[in-house]
Protein backbone atom coordinates (compact mmCIF):
# COMPACT_ATOMS: atom_id res chain seq x y z
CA UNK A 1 20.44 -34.99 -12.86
CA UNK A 2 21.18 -31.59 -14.00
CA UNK A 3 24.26 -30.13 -13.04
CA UNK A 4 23.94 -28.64 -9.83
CA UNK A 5 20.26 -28.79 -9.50
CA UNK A 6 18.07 -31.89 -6.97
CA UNK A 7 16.28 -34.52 -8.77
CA UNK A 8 12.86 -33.19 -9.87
CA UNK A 9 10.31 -35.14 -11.36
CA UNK A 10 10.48 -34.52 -15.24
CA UNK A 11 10.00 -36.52 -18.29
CA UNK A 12 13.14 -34.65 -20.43
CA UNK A 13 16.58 -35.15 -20.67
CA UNK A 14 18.31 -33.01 -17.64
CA UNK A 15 20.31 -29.83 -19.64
CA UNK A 16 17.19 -29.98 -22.01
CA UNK A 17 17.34 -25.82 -21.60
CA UNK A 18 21.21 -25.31 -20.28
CA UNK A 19 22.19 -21.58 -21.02
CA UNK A 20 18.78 -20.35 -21.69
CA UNK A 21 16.51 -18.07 -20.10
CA UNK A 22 12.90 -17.68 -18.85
CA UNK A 23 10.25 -15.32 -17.96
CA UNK A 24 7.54 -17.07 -15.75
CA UNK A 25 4.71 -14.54 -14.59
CA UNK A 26 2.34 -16.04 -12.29
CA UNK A 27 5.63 -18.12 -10.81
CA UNK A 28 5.51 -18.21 -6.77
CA UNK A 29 2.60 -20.64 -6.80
CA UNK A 30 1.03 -23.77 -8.27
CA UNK A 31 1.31 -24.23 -11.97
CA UNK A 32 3.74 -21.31 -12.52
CA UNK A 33 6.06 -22.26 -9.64
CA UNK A 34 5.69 -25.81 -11.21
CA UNK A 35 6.74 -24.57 -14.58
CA UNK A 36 9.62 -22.51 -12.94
CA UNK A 37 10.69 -25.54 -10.55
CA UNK A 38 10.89 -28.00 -13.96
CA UNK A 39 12.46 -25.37 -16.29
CA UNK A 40 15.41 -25.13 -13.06
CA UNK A 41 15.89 -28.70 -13.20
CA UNK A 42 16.32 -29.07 -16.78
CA UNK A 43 19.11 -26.06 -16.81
CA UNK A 44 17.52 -22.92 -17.33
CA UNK A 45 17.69 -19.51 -15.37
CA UNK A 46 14.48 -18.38 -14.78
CA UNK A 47 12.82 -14.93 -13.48
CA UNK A 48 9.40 -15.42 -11.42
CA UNK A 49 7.24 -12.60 -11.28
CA UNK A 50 3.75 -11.60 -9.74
CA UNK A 51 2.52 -8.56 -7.61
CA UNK A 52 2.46 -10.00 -4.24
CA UNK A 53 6.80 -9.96 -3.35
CA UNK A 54 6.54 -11.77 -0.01
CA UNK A 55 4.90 -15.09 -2.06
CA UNK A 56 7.76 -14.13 -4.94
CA UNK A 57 10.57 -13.94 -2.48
CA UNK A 58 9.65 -17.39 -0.45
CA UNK A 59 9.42 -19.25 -3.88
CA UNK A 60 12.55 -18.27 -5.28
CA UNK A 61 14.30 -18.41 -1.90
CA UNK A 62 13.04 -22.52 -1.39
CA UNK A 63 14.12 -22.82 -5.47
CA UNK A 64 17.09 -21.53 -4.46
CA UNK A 65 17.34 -23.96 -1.95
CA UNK A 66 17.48 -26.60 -4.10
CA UNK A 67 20.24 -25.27 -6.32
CA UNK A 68 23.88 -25.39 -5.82
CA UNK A 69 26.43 -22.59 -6.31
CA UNK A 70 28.34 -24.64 -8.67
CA UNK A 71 29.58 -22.79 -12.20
CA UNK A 72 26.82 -23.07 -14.64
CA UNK A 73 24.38 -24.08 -12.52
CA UNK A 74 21.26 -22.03 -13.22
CA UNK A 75 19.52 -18.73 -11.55
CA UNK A 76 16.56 -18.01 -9.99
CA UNK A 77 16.06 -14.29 -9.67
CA UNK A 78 12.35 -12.77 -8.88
CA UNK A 79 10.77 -9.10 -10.03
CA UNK A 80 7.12 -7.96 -8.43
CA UNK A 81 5.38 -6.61 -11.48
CA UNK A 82 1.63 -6.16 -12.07
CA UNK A 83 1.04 -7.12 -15.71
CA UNK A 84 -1.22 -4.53 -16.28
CA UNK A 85 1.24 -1.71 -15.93
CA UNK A 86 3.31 -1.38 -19.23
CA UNK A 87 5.67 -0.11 -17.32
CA UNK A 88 6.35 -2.50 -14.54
CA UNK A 89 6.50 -4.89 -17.44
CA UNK A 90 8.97 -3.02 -19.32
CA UNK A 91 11.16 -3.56 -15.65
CA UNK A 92 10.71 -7.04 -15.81
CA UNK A 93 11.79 -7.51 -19.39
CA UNK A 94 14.91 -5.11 -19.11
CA UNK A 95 15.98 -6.52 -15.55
CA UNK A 96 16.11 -10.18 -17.08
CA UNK A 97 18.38 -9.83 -19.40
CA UNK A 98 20.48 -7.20 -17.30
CA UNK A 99 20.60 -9.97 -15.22
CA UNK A 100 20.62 -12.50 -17.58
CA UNK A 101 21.58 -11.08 -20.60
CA UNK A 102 19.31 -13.22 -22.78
CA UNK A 103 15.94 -13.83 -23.11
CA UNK A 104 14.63 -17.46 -24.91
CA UNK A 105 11.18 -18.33 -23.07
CA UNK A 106 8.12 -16.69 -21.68
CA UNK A 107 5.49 -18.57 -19.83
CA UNK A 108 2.29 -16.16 -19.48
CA UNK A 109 0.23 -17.88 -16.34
CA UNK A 110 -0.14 -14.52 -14.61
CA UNK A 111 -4.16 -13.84 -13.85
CA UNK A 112 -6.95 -14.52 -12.06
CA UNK A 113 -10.56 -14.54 -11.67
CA UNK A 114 -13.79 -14.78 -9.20
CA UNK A 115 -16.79 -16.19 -9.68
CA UNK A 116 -20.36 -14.52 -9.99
CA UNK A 117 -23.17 -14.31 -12.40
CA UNK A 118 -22.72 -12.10 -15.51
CA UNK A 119 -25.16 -9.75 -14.30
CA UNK A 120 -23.38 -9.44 -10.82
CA UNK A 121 -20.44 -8.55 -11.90
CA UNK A 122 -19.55 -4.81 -11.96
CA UNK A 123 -17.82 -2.63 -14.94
CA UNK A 124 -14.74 -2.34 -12.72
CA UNK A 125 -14.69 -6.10 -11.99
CA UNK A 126 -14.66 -6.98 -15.54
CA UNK A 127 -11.91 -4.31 -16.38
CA UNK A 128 -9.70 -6.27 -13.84
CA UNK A 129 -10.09 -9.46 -14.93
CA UNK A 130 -9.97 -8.37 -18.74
CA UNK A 131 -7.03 -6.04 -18.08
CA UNK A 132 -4.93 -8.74 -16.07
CA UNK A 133 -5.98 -11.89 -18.23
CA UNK A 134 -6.05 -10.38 -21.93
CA UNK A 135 -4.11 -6.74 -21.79
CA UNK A 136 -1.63 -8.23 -19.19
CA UNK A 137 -0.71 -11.37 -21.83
CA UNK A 138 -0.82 -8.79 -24.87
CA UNK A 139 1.84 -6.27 -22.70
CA UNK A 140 3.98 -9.29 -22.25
CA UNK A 141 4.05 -10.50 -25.15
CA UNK A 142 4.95 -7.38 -26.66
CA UNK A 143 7.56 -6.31 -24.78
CA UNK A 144 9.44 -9.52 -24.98
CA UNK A 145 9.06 -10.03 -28.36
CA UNK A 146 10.61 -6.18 -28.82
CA UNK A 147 13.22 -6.45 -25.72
CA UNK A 148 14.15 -9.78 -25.94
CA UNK A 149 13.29 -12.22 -29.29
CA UNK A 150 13.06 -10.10 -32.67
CA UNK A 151 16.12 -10.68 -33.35
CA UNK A 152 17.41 -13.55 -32.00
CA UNK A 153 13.97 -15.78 -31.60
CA UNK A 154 12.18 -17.65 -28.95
CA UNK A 155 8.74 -19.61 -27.66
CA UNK A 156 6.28 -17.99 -25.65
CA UNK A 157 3.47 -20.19 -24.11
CA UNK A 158 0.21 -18.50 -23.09
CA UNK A 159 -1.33 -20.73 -20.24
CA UNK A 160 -5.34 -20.09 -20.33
CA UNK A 161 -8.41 -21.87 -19.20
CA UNK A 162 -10.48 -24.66 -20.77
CA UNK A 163 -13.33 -22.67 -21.94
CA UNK A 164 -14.87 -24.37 -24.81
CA UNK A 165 -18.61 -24.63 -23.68
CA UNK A 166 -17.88 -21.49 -22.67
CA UNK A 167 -17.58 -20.56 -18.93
CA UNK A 168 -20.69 -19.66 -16.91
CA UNK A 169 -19.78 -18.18 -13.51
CA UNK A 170 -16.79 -16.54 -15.15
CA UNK A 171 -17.81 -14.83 -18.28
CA UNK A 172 -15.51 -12.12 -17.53
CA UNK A 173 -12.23 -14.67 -17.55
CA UNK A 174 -13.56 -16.61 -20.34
CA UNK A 175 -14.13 -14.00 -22.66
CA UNK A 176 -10.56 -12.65 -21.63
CA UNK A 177 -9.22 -16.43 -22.12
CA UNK A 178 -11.09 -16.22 -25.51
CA UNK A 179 -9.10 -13.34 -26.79
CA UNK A 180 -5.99 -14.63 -25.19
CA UNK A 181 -5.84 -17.89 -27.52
CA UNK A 182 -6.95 -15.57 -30.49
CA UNK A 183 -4.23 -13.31 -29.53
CA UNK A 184 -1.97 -16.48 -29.24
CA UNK A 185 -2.61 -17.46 -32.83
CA UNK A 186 -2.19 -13.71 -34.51
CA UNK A 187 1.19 -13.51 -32.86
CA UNK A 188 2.50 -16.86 -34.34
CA UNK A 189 1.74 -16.03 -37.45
CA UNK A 190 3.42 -12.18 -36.80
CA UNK A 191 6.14 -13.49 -35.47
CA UNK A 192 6.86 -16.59 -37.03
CA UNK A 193 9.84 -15.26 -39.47
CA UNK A 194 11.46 -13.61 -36.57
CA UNK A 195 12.05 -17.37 -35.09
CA UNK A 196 9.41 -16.99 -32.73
CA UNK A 197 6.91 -19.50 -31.46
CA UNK A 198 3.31 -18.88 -29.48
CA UNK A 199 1.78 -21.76 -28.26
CA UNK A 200 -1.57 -21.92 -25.92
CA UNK A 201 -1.47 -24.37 -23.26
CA UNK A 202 -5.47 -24.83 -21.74
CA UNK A 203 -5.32 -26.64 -18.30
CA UNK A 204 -8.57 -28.33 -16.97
CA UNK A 205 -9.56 -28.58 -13.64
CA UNK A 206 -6.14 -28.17 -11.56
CA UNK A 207 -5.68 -28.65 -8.12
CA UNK A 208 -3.24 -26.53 -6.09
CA UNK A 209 -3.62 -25.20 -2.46
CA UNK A 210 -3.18 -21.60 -3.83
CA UNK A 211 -6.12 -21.96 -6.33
CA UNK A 212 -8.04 -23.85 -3.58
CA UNK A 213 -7.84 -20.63 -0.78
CA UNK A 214 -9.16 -18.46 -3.41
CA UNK A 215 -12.63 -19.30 -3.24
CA UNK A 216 -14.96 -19.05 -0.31
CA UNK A 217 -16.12 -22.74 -0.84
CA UNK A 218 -14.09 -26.14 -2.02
CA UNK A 219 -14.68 -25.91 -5.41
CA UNK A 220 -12.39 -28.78 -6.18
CA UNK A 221 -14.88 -30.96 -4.33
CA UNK A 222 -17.56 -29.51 -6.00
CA UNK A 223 -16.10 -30.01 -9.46
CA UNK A 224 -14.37 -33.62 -9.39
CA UNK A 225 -17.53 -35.40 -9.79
CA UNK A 226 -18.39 -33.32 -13.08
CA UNK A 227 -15.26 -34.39 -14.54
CA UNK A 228 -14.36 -37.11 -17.02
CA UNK A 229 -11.54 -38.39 -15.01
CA UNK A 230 -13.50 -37.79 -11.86
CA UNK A 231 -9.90 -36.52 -10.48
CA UNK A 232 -8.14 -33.10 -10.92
CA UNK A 233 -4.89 -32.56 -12.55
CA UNK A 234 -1.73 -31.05 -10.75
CA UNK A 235 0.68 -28.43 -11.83
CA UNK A 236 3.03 -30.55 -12.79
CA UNK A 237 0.86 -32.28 -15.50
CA UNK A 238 0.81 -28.60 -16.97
CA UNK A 239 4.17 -28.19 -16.39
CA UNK A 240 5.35 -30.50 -18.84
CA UNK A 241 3.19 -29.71 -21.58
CA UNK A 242 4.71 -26.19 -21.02
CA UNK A 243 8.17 -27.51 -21.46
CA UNK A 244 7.19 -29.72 -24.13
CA UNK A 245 5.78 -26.53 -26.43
CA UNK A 246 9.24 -25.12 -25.23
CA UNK A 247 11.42 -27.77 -26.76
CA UNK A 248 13.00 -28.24 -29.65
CA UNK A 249 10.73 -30.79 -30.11
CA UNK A 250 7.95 -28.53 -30.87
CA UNK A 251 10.35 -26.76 -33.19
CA UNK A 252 7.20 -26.52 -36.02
CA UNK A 253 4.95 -26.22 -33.36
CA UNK A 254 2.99 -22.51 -33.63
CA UNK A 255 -0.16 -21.06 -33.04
CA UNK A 256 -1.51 -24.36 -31.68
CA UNK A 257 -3.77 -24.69 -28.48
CA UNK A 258 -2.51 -27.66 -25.77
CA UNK A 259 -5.37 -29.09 -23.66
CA UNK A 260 -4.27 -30.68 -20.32
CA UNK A 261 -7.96 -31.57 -19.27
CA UNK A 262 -8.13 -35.40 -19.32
CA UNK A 263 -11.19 -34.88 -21.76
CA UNK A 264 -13.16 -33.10 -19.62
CA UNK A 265 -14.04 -30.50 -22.73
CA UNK A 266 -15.58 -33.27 -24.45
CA UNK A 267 -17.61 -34.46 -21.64
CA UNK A 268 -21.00 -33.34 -20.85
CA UNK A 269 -22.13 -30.99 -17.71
CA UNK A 270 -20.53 -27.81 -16.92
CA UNK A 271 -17.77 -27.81 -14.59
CA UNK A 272 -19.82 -25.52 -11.84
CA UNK A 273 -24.17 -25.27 -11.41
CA UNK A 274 -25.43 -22.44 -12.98
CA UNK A 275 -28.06 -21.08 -10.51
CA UNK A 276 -31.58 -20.38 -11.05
CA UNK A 277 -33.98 -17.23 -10.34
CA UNK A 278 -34.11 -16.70 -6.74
């Protein structure tokens, strides 16, 4: 166990990531508070941020909980920021490392999405998805890249969406998710002299109670059956493929796209019914 930190389930060394620092945007619930929770245990401060400050503030407060106050144990500190507001993103970047005074990892698994028909959905729905999936990623990127790792390096990991077939129901996130892994690969090769990784990490069908209560009906019921594995990941799975990409032992890792999916992108069927004409 990691010094001053409860036993959490993880499959690296504790002190894998002692003295180094993380930005995790999406981070008070499922995969990012699972990233956030695992990146704690193995030694590293972290920063969670998303808009909503009450769900920030009761993550980091039960993270907290599970720290100790003894020297070098590591921080959790949280920042509301909407991605897709430069400047609330220039905030985030500048209060970690006033806080922290370093900046080594950034774990993009802010965004979000509803479903509908490409034809139902609205120019002003499509802007918010695009704007908080794509433009959100690119403004974080940037900015920690300029703040925080041109000159001293660092791995950023841009969780997206297993999206291969394509996504009916979601055109608006895929295409987003599309240009996210695109974006993904033009940064590592950007960035790769300044010591900086970008990995993709693509989760499959994940199960969290957060994801769940954003749809009006169980799509996790709906979907399991469709699936290769006929079972849905968790967060944690994700988790450590995050950490992995983080590692040292992904040192030469760049550019590269991570599926956590159980094969489900190489099964046939769509993950949700397209429906018909009325």
């Amino acid at each position: 166990m990691s010094k001053g930190v409860r036993c959490v389930r993880s499959i690296f060394r504790p002190g894998l990531f002692k003295h180094k620092v993380a930005v995790v945007t999406g981070g008070a619930t499922g995969i990012g508070k699972a990233v956030a929770e695992e990146l704690l245990h193995l030694g590293c401060s972290v920063t969670i941020a998303s808009r909503n400050e009450e769900n920030l503030k009761g993550a980091a407060n039960e993270l907290q909980s599970r720290l100790t106050n003894q020297e070098g144990c590591p921080r959790i500190l949280y920042t509301p920021c909407n991605i897709r507001s430069e400047e609330q993103v220039k905030n985030l970047i500048s209060r970690t490392l006033e806080n922290h005074g370093r900046l080594d990892f950034l774990v993009n698994n802010g965004g979000g999405q509803f479903l509908s028909k490409a034809d139902g959905i609205s120019l002003k729905g499509w802007n918010a998805v695009v704007e908080t999936n794509l433009t959100g990623t690119f403004l974080m990127c940037k900015e920690a890249y300029i703040q925080g790792m041109k000159e001293h390096g660092g791995s950023i990991v841009n969780i997206i969406m297993e999206n291969v077939r394509g996504f009916p129901m979601a055109a608006h996130s895929g295409a987003a998710r599309a240009g996210v892994e695109n974006l993904t690969r033009s940064l590592a090769v950007e960035w790769a002299q300044s010591g900086v990784r970008v990995n993709a990490v693509t989760p499959g069908s994940i199960y969290s109670a957060t994801a769940a209560k954003n749809y009006a009906v169980n799509i996790f019921d709906l979907v399991r059956p469709r699936l290769a594995a006929k079972r849905t990941g968790t967060p944690q799975e994700v988790s450590s493929a995050v950490c992995f990409l983080l590692s040292p032992g992904a040192s030469y890792v760049s550019g590269t796209t991570l599926f956590v999916d159980a094969a489900s992108r190489l099964h046939p069927g769509l993950m949700f019914e397209v429906p018909g004409k009325p």
